[in-house]
Protein backbone atom coordinates (compact mmCIF):
# COMPACT_ATOMS: atom_id res chain seq x y z
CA UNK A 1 -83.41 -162.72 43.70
CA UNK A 2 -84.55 -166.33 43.12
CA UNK A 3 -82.67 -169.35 43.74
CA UNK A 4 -83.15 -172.48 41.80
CA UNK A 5 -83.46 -175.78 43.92
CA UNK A 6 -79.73 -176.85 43.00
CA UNK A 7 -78.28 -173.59 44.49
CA UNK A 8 -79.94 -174.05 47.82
CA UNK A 9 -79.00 -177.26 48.41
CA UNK A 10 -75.02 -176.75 47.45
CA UNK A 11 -75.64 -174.04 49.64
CA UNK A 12 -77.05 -175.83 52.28
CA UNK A 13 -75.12 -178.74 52.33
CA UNK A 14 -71.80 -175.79 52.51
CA UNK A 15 -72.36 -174.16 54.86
CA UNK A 16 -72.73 -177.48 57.58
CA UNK A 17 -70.44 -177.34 60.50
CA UNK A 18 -67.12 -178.59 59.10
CA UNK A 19 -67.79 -182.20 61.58
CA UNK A 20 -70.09 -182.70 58.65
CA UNK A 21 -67.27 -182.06 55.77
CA UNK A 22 -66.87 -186.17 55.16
CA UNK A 23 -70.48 -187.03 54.52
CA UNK A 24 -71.19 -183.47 52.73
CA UNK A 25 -68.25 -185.26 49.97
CA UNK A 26 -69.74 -188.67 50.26
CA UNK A 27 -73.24 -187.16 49.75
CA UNK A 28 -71.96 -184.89 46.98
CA UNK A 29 -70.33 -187.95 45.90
CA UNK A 30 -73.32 -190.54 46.13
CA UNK A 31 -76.23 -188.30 45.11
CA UNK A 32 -77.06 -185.93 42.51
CA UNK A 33 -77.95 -182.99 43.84
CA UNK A 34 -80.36 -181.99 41.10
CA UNK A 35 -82.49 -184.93 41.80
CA UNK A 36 -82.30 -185.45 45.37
CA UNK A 37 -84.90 -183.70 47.93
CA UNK A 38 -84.29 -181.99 51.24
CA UNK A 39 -85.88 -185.09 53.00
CA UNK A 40 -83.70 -187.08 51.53
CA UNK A 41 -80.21 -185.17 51.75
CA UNK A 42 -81.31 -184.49 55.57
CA UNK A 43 -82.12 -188.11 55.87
CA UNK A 44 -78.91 -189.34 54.32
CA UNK A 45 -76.51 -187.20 56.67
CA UNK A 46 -78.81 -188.24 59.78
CA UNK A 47 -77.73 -191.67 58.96
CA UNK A 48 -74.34 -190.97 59.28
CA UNK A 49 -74.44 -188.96 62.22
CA UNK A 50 -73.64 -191.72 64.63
CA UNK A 51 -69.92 -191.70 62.16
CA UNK A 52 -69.67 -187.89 62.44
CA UNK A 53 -70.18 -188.58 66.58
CA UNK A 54 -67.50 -191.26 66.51
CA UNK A 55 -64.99 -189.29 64.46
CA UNK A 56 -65.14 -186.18 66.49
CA UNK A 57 -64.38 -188.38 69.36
CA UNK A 58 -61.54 -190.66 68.24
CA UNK A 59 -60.07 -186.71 67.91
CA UNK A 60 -60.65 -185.86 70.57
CA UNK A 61 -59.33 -188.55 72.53
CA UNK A 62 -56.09 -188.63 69.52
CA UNK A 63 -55.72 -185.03 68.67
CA UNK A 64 -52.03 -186.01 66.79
CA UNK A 65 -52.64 -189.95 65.36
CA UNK A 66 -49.44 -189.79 63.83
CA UNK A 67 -47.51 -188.39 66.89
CA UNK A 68 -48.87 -191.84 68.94
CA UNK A 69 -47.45 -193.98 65.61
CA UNK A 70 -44.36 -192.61 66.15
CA UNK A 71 -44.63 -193.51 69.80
CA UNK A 72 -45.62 -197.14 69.40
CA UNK A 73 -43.65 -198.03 66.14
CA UNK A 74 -39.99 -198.80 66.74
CA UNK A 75 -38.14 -201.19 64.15
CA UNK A 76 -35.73 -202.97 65.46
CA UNK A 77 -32.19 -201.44 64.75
């Protein structure tokens, strides 16, 4: 069974380690998928992997953001 260069790269860009889930939507988002190379999907999400680094740890460090809102947010009775 043969796959055409579209299915391979849906499936590639799928099956990423869900870190990667942002960028796979902005790529989805930003590129067309029928026209855009391996080089140049790889190339795109290397870009952004200094994001993916800083997202996974701002979690890490704030597993429950909205948990530390409620902490710091009072309003005045």
């Amino acid at each position: 069974m043969s796959m055409t260069p579209m299915q391979i790269k849906t499936k590639f860009v799928n099956h990423l380690q869900p870190k990667w889930s942002r960028f796979v939507t902005a790529a989805k988002q930003a590129r067309d998928l029928y026209s855009v190379t391996f080089d140049q999907l790889y190339a795109f999400l290397k870009h952004n992997e200094k994001d993916v680094k800083e997202v996974r740890e701002m979690r890490q460090r704030f597993p429950k953001p909205l948990a530390l809102l409620a902490k710091t947010y009072n309003p005045p009775p």
